[in-house]
Protein backbone atom coordinates (compact mmCIF):
# COMPACT_ATOMS: atom_id res chain seq x y z
CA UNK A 1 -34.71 60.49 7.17
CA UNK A 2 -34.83 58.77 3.72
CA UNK A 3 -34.61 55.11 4.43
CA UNK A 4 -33.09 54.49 1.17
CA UNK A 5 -30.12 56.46 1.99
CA UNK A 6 -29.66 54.93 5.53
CA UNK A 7 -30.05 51.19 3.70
CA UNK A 8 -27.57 52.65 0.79
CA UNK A 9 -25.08 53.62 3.68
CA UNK A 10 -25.69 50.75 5.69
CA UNK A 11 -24.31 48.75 2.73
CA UNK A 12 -21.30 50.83 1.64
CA UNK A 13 -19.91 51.48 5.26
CA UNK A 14 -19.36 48.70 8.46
CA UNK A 15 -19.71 49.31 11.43
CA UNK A 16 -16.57 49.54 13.61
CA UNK A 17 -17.37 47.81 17.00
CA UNK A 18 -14.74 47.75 19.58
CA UNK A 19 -15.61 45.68 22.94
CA UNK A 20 -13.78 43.97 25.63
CA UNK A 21 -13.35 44.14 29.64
CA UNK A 22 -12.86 47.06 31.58
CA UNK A 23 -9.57 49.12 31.33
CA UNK A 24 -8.49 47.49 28.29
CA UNK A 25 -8.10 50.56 26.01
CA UNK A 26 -10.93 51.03 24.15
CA UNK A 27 -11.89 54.28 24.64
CA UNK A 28 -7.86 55.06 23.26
CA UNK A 29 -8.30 52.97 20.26
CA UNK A 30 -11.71 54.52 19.43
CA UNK A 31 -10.68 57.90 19.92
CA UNK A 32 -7.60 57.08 17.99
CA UNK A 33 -9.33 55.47 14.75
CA UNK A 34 -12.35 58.04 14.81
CA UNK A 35 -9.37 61.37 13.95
CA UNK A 36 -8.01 58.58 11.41
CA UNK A 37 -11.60 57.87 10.04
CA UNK A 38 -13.30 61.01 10.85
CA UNK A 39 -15.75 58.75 12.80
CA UNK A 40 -18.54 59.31 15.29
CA UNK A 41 -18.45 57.29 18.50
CA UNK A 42 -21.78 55.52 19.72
CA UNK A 43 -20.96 54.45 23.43
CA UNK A 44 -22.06 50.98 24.62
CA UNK A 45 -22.16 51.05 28.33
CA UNK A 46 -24.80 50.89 30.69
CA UNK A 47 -23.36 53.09 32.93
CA UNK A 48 -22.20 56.27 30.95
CA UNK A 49 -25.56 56.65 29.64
CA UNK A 50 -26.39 58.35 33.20
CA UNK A 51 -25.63 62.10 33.47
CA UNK A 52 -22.96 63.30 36.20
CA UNK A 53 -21.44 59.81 36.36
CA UNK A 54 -18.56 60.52 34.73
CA UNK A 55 -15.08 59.59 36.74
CA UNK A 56 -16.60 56.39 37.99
CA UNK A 57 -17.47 54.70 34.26
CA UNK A 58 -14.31 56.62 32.82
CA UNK A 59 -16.30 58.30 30.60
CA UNK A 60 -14.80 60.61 27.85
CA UNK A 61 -13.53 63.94 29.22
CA UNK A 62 -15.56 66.87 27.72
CA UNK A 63 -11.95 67.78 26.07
CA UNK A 64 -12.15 64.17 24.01
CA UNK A 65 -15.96 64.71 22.97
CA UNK A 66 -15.17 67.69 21.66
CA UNK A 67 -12.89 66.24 19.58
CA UNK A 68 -14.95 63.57 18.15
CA UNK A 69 -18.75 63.52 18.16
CA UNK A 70 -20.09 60.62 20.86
CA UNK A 71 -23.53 59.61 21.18
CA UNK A 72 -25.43 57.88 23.64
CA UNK A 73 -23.55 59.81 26.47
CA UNK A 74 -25.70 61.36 29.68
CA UNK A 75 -28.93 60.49 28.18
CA UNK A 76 -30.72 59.31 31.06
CA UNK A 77 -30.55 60.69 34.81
CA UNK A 78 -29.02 58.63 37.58
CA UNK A 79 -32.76 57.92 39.09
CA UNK A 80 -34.58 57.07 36.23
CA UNK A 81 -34.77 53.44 34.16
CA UNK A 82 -33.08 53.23 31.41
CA UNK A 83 -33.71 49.67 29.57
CA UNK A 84 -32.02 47.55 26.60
CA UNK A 85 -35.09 48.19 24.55
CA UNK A 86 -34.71 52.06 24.90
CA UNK A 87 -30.57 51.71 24.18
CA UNK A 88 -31.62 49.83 21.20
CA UNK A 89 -33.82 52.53 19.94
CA UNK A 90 -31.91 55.48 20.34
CA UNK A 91 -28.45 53.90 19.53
CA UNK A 92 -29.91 52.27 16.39
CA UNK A 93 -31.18 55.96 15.16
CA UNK A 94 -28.06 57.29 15.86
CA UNK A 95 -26.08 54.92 13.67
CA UNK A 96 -28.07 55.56 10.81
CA UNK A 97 -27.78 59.02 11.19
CA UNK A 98 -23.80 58.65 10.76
CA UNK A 99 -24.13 56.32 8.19
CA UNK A 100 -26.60 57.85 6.12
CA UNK A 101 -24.15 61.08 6.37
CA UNK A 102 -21.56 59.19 4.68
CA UNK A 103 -19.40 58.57 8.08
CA UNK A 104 -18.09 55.53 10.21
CA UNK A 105 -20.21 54.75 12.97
CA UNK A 106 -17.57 53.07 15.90
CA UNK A 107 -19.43 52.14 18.47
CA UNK A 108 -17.32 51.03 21.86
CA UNK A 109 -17.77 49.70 25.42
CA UNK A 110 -18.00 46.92 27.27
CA UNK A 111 -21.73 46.12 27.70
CA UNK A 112 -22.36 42.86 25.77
CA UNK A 113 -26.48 42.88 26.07
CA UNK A 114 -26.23 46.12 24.76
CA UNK A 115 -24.04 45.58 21.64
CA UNK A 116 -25.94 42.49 21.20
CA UNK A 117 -29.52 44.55 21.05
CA UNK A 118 -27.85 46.95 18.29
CA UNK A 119 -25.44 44.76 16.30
CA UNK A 120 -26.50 41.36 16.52
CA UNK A 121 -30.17 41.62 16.18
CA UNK A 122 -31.63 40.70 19.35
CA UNK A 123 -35.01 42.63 20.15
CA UNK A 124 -36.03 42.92 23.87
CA UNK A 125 -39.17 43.16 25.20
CA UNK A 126 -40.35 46.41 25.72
CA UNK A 127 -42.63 46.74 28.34
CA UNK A 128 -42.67 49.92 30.32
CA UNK A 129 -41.33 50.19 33.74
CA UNK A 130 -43.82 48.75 36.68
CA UNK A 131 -43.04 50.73 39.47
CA UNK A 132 -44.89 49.30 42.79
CA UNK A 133 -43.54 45.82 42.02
CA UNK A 134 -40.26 47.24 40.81
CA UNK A 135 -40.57 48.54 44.58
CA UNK A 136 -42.09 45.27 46.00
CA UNK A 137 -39.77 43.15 44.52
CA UNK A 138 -36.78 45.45 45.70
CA UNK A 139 -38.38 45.06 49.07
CA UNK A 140 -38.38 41.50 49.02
CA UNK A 141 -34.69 41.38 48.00
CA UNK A 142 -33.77 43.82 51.05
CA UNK A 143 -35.48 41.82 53.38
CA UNK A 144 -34.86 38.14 52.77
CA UNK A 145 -31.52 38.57 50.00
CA UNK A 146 -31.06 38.16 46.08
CA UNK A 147 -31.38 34.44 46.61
CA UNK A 148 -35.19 34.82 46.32
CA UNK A 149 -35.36 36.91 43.39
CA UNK A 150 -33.36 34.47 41.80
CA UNK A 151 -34.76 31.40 42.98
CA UNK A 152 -38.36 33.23 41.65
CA UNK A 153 -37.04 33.86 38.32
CA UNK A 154 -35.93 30.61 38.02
CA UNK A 155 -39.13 29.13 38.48
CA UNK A 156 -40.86 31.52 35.87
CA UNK A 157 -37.67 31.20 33.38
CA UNK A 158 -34.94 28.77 33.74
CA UNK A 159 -33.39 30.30 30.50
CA UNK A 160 -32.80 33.87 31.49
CA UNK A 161 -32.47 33.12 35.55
CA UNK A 162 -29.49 30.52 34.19
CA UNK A 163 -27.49 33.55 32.37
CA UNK A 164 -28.75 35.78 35.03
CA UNK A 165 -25.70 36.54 38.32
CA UNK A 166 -27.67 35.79 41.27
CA UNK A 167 -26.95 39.20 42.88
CA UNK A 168 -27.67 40.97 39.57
CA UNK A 169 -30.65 42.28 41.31
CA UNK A 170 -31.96 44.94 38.56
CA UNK A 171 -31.35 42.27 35.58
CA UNK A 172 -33.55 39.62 37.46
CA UNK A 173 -36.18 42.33 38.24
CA UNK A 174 -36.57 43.73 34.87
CA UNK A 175 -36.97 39.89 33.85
CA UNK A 176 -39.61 39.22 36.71
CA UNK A 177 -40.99 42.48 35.55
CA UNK A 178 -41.42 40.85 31.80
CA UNK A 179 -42.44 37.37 32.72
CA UNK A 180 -44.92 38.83 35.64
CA UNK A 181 -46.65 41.62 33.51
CA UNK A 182 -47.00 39.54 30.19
CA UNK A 183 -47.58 36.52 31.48
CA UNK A 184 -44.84 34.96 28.86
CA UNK A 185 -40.79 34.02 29.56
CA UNK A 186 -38.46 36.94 29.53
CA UNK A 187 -35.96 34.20 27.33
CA UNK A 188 -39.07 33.82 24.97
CA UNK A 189 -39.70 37.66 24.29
CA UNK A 190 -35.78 38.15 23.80
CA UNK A 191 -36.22 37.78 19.68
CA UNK A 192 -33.31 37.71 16.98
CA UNK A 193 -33.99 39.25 13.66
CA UNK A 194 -31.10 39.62 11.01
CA UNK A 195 -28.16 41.42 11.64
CA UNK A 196 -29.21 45.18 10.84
CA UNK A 197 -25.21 46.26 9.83
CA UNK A 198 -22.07 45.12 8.13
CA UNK A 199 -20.26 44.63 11.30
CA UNK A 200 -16.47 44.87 12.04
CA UNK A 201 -15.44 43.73 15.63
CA UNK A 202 -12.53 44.42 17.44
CA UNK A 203 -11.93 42.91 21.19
CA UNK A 204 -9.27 43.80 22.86
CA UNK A 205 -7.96 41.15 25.89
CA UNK A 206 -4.97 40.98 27.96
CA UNK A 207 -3.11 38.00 28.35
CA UNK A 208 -1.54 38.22 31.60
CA UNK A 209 -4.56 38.91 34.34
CA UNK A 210 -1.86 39.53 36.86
CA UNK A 211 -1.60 42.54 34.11
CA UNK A 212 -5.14 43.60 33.91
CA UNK A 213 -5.37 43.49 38.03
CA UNK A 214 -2.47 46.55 37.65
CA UNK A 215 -4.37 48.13 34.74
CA UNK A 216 -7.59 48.64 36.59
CA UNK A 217 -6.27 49.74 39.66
CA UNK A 218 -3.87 51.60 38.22
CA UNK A 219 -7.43 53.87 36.56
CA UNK A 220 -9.06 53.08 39.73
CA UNK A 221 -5.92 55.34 41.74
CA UNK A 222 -6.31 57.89 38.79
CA UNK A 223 -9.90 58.14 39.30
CA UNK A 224 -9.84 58.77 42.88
CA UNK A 225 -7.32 61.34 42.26
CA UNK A 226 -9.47 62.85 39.73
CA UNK A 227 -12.30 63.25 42.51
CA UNK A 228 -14.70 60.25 42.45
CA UNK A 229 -15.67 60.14 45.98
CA UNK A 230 -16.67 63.74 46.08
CA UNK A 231 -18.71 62.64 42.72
CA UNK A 232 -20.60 59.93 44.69
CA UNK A 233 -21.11 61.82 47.26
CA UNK A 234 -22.58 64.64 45.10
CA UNK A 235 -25.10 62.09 43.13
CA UNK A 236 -26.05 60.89 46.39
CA UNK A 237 -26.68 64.10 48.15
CA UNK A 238 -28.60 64.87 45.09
CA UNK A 239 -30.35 61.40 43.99
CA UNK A 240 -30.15 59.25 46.93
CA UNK A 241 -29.28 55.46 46.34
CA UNK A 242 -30.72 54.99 43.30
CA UNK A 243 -30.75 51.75 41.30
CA UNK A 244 -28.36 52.99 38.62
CA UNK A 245 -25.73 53.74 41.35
CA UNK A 246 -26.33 50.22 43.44
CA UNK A 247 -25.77 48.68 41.01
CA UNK A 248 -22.37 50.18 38.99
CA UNK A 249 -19.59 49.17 40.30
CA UNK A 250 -17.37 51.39 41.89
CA UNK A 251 -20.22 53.47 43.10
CA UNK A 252 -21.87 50.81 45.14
CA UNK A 253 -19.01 50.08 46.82
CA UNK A 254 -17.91 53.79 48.04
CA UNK A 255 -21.52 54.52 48.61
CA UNK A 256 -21.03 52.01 51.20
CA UNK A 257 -18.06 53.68 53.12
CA UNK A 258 -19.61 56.86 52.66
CA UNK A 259 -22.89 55.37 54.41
CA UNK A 260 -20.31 54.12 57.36
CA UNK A 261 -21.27 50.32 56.43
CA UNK A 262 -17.22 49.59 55.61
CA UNK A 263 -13.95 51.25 56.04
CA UNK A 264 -12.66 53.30 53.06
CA UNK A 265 -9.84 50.56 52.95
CA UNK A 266 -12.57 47.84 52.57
CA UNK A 267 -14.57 49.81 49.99
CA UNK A 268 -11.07 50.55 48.03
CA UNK A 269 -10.78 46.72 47.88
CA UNK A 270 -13.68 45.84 47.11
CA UNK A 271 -13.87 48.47 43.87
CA UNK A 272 -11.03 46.70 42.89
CA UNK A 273 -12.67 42.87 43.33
CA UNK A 274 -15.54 43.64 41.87
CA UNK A 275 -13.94 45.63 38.39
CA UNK A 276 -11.63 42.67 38.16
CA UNK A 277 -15.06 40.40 38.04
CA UNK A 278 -16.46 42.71 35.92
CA UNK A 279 -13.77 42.19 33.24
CA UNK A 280 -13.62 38.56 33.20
CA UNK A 281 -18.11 38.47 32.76
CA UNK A 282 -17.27 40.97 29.72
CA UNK A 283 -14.60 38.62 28.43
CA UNK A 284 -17.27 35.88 28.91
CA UNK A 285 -20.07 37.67 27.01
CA UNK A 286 -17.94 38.34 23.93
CA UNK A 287 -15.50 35.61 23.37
CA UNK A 288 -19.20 33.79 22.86
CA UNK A 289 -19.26 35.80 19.84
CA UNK A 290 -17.01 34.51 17.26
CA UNK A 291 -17.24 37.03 15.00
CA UNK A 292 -14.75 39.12 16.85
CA UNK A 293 -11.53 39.61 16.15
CA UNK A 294 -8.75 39.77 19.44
CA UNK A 295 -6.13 41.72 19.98
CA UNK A 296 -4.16 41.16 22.92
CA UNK A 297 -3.33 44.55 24.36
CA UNK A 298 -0.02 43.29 26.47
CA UNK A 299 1.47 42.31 23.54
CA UNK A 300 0.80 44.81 21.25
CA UNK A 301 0.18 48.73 20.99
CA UNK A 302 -2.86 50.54 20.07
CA UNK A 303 -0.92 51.74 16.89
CA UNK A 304 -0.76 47.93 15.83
CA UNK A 305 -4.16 47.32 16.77
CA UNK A 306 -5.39 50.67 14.50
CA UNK A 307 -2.96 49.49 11.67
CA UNK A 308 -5.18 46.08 11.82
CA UNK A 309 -8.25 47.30 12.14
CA UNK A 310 -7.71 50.02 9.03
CA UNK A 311 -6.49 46.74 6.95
CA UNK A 312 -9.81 45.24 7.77
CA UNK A 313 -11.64 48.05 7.17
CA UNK A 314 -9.61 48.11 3.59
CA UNK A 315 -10.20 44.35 2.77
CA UNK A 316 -14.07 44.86 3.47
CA UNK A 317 -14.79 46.52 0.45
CA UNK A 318 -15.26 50.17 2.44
């Protein structure tokens, strides 16, 4: 690719980048701007990047990527590592392809490390995956809890172990991983550079969490009427318990009823609990960026939010 056409495009278009919690509507909004814009979507989640996890990360039905081109969609198999570094990469190329063709680039989800990597500038360190202490330290974890991982991680890297959930356990393994293999902090290697795009962003919030709560179990009833415990059950009969499904929520928490640990009514309430956590860590991660602009989806519609966001785009210069 000619770089000067990617920097020439980089310059002329922004970057539409739509983020917020879980169940808030941006997969709507994006879909709906994109057939305004003629746009290409570049997801942002760390969970639809895995193949055959689709009803469980409410990834775009094949009817809606036909539609509009998406990138960074089933990239990756459910057993294998997938890390920021690698999103970064691949996202990064795929922007420039759209914007180098003369198109928007919108890229949408809820992942804030991951927007961060490609937006924002933030370069992670990419060392390769360590597989016998990946395993070692896993071990460790199932034996004596996530409390040690933690407590470890804290001792190598305050910073990172600080940000870090203390049941996050493949976060605080890749960063044990980092600080183990190189000898150097995980926070330290974690780099910002200049922002690589002319960035517009969009977050879209809820006032009312008594009216999020509904929202995401009113997808989580959808999705189990759409089949999602015959889909974990599939991806475990074919991959086992695999990191990527331990640790997405939703699937953790069936794979548990289906393994007879808890009663489906338990594992139904706990999906719930744990996507309502979800959404308030993703509100978290990007009201800390104050470059974005909220819309607050109870009191509006997605046809006022796209009227906005098409001003904005306007009064940038695009």
């Amino acid at each position: 690719m000619d770089s000067r056409a990617t920097d020439k495009s980089r310059q002329k278009l922004p970057v539409i980048a739509i983020v917020g919690p879980t169940a808030s509507g941006k997969t709507a909004l994006s879909l709906a701007l994109a057939d305004m814009l003629e746009a290409e979507i570049v997801a942002c989640d760390s969970r639809t990047i895995y193949r055959y996890m689709d009803i469980g990360t409410a990834k775009p039905s094949l009817e809606e990527q036909a539609k509009v081109p998406h990138h960074l969609l089933d990239v990756a198999e459910p057993d294998q590592s997938y890390t920021v570094a690698m999103y970064k990469q691949e996202a990064s190329a795929a922007v420039d392809s759209i914007l180098a063709r003369g198109k928007y680039a919108i890229v949408c989800g809820g992942t804030g490390l991951y927007a961060r990597a490609l937006l924002e500038g933030l370069s992670m360190p990419a060392v390769p995956p360590q597989d016998e202490l990946r395993q070692e330290l896993n071990k460790l974890a199932d034996d004596k809890g996530n409390q040690i991982l933690h407590a470890r991680l804290y001792d190598l890297d305050k910073a990172t172990a600080e940000r870090l959930n203390a049941n996050d356990r493949f976060r605080i393994i890749r960063a044990l991983e980092v600080c183990l293999t190189t000898g150097r902090r995980f926070s330290e290697l974690a780099t910002r550079s200049e922002e690589p795009y002319k960035t517009i962003w969009i977050g879209l919030s809820l006032h009312d969490r008594l009216k999020l709560k509904e929202m995401i179990a009113a997808r989580f009833s959808q999705q189990m009427d759409a089949g999602l415990l015959d889909e974990v059950e599939s991806l475990l009969d074919r991959y086992g318990e695999t990191r990527a499904l331990k640790n997405a929520v939703t699937y953790r928490d069936l794979i548990n009823y289906i393994r007879g640990r808890v009663t489906k009514d338990e594992a139904m309430a706990e999906c719930l609990k744990h996507n309502y956590q979800l959404a308030r860590r993703q509100l978290m991660w990007f009201r800390a960026n104050e470059k974005v602009n909220w819309f607050v989806m109870d009191q509006l519609s997605t046809r006022d939010v796209r009227e906005s966001v098409l001003r904005m785009i306007s009064e940038s210069g695009s």
